[in-house]
Protein backbone atom coordinates (compact mmCIF):
# COMPACT_ATOMS: atom_id res chain seq x y z
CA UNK A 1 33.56 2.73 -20.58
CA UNK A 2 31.16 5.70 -19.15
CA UNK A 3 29.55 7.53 -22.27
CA UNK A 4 30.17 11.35 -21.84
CA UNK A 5 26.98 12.89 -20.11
CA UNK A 6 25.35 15.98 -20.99
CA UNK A 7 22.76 18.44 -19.13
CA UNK A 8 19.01 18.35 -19.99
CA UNK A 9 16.47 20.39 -18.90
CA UNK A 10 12.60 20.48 -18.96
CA UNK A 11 9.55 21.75 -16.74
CA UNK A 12 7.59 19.55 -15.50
CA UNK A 13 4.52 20.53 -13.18
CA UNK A 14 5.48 23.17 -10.55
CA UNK A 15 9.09 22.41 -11.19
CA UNK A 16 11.63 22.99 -13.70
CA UNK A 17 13.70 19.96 -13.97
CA UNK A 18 17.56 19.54 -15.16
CA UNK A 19 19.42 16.16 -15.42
CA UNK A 20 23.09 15.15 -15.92
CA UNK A 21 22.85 12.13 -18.57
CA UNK A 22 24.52 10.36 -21.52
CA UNK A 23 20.90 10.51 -23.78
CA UNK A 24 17.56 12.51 -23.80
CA UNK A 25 16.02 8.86 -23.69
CA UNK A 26 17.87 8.71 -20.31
CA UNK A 27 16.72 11.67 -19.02
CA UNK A 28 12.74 11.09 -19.91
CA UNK A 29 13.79 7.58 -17.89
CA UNK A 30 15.02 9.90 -15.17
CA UNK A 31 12.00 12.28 -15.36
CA UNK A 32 9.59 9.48 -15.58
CA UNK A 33 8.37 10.98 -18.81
CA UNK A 34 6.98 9.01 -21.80
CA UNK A 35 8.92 8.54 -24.92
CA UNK A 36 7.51 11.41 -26.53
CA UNK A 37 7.45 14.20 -23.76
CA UNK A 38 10.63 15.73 -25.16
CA UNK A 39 8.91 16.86 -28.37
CA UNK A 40 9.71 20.96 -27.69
CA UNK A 41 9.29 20.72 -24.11
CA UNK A 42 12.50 19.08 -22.90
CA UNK A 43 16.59 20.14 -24.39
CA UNK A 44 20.32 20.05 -23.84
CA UNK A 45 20.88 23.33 -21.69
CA UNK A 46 24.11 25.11 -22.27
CA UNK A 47 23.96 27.09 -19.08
CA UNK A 48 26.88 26.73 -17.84
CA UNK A 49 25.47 27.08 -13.57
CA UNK A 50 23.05 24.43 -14.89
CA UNK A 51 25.49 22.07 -16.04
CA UNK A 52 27.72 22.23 -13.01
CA UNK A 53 24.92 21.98 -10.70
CA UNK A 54 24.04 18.93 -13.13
CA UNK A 55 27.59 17.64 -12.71
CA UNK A 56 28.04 17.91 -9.42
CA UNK A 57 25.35 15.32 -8.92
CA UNK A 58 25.26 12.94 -11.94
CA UNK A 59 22.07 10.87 -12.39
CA UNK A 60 20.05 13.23 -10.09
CA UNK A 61 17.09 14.79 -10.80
CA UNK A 62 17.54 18.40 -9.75
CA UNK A 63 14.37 21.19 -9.25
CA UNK A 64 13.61 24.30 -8.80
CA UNK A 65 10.33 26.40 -8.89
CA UNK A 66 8.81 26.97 -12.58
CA UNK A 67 9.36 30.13 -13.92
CA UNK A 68 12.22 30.94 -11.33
CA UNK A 69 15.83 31.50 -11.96
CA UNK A 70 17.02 30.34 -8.77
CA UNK A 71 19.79 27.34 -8.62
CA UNK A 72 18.52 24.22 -9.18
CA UNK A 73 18.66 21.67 -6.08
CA UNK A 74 17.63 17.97 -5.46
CA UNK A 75 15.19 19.72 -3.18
CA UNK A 76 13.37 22.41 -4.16
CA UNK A 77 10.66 24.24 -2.33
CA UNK A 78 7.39 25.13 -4.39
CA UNK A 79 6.74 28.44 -6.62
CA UNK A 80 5.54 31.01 -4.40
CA UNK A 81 3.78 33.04 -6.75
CA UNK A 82 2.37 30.95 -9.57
CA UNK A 83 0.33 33.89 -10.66
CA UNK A 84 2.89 35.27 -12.12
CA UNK A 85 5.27 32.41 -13.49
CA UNK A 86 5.03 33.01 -16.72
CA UNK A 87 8.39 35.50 -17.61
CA UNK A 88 7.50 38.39 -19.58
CA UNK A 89 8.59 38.48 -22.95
CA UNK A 90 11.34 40.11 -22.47
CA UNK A 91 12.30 38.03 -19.75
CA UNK A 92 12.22 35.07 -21.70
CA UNK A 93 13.76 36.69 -24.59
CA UNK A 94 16.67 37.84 -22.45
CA UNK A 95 16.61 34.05 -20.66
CA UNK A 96 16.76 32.49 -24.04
CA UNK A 97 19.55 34.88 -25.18
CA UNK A 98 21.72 34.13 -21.92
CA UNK A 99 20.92 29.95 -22.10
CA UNK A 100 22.85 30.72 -25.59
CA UNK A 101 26.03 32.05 -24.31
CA UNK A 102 28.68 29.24 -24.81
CA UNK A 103 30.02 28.36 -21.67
CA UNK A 104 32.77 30.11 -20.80
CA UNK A 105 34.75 27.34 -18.50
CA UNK A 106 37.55 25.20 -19.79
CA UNK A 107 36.60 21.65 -20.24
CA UNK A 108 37.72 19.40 -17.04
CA UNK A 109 38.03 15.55 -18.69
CA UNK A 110 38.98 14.13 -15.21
CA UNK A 111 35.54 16.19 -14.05
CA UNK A 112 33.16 14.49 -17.07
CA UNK A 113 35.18 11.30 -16.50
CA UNK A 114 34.23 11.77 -12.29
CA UNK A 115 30.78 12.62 -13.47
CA UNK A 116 30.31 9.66 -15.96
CA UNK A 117 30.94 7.23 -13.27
CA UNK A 118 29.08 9.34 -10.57
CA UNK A 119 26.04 8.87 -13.05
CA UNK A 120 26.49 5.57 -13.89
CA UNK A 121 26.35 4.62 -9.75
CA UNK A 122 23.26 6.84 -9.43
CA UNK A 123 21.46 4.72 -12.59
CA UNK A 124 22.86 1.74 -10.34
CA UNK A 125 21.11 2.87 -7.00
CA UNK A 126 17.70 4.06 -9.17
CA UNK A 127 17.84 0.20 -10.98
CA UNK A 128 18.23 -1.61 -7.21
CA UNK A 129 15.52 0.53 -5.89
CA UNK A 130 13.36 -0.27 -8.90
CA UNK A 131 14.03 -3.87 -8.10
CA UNK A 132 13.38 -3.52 -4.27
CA UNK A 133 10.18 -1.45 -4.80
CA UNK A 134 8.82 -4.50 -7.70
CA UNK A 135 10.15 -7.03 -4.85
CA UNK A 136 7.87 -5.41 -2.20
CA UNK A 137 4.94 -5.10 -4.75
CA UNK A 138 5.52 -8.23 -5.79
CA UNK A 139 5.54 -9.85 -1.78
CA UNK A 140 2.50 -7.90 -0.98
CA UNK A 141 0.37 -9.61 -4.07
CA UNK A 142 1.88 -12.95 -2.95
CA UNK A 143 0.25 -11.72 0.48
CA UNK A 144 -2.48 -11.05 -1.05
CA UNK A 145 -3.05 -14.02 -2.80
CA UNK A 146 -2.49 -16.00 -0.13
CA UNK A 147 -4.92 -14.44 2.50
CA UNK A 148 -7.50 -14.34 -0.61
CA UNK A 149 -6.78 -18.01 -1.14
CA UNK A 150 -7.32 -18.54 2.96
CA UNK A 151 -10.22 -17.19 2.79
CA UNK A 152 -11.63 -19.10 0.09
CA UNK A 153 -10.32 -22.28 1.55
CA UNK A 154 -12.80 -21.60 4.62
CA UNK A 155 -15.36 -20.28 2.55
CA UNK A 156 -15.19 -23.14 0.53
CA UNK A 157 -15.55 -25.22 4.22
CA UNK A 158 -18.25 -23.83 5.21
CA UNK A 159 -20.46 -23.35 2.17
CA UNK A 160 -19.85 -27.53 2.40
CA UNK A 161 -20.80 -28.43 5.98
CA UNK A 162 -23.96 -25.88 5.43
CA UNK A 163 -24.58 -28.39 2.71
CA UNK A 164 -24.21 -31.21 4.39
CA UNK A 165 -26.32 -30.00 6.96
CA UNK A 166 -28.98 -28.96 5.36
CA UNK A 167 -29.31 -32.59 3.21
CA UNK A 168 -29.42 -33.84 6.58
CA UNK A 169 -31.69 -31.43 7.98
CA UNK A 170 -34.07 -32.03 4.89
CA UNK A 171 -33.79 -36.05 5.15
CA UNK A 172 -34.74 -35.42 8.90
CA UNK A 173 -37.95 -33.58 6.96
CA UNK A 174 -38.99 -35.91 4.54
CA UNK A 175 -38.43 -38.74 7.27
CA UNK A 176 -40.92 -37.14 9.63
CA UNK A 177 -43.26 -36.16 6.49
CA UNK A 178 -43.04 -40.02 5.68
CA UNK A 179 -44.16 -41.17 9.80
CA UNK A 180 -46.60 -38.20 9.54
CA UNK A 181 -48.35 -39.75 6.64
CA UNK A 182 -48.32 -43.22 7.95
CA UNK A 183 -49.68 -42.21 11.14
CA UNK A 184 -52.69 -40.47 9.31
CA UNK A 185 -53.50 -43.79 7.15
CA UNK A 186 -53.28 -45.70 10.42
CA UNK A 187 -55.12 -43.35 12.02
CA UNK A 188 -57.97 -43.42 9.80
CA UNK A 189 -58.03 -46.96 9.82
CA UNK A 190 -58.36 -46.98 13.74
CA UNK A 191 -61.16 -44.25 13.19
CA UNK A 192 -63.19 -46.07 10.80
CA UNK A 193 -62.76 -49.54 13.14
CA UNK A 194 -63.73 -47.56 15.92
CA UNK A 195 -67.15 -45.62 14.82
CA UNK A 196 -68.37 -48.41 13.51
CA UNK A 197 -67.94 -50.26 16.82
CA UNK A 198 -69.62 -47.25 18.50
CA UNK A 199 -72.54 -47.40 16.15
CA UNK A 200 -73.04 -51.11 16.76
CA UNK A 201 -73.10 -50.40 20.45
CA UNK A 202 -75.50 -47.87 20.30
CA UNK A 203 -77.96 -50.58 18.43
């Protein structure tokens, strides 16, 4: 069975933020705020435009600019004057007095029951896109890995046939350093034969 949702609000940024959900822990989910976040900064609202705004779209995160008192929408456009977002104190104290009011609307139970399962879809559609945004990250590290793993593979190739070459190269060396040296023994033993001829022919 749908749990019974309930309207939370918070500022977050440049926006203030409301939420139709069954738990504050739901909401920070829905914000993508940390566990703690809601210490004094986030709260059940009682305004009653808030909550039906809230209720009309279940699971949604709804905006408008800080320090405004405009509707809230799933689109909102930025603050237009953020020098002067902060409410004077007797703005706030006569915002805080009117969030206070008990709302004034009869309770609709085929309404929450609408919005219960109207939230419980949304958390549906925000899970599957969850999923399809890990699947994507998790196709493009397999990608990744794979072209990384490529290029390795021909890395690993080439870094052999440069060895093999150059052993071959340097037996080709030490080959012709080997003829090199016999040459010069045989050619000093064809030197020494030969001056010693000259010198006998020379008397």
């Amino acid at each position: 069975m749908a749990r019974k949702l309930k309207t939370y609000r918070t500022s977050l940024g440049f926006f203030d933020l409301a939420i139709a959900a069954p738990s504050m822990k739901a909401a920070l989910e829905a914000w993508g705020a940390d566990s703690n976040f809601h210490q004094g900064a986030a709260k059940e609202s009682d305004d009653p435009d808030v909550i039906a705004a809230t209720m009309a779209k279940p699971g949604v995160v709804l905006r408008r600019p800080v320090g405004s008192d405009g509707s809230f929408k799933e689109h909102a456009e930025l603050p237009t004057d953020l020098g002067n977002a902060r409410p004077t104190k007797a703005a706030r104290k006569s915002k805080g007095s009117k969030a206070k009011k008990p709302s004034s609307r009869p309770v609709d139970k085929a309404a929450e029951r609408k919005a219960a399962v109207d939230y419980a879809r949304e958390e549906r559609r925000r899970e599957l896109e969850r999923a399809r945004e890990e699947a994507a990250r998790q196709k493009e590290r397999e990608r990744r890995q794979q072209a990384v793993d490529k290029a390795q593979a021909a890395f690993d190739k080439a870094e052999q046939e440069h060895a093999k070459r150059a052993a071959a190269i340097q037996a080709e060396v030490e080959a012709l350093e080997k003829r090199s040296q016999a040459e010069e023994t045989r050619w000093d033993k064809e030197k020494a034969r030969l001056e010693a001829a000259l010198r006998r022919a020379r008397g």
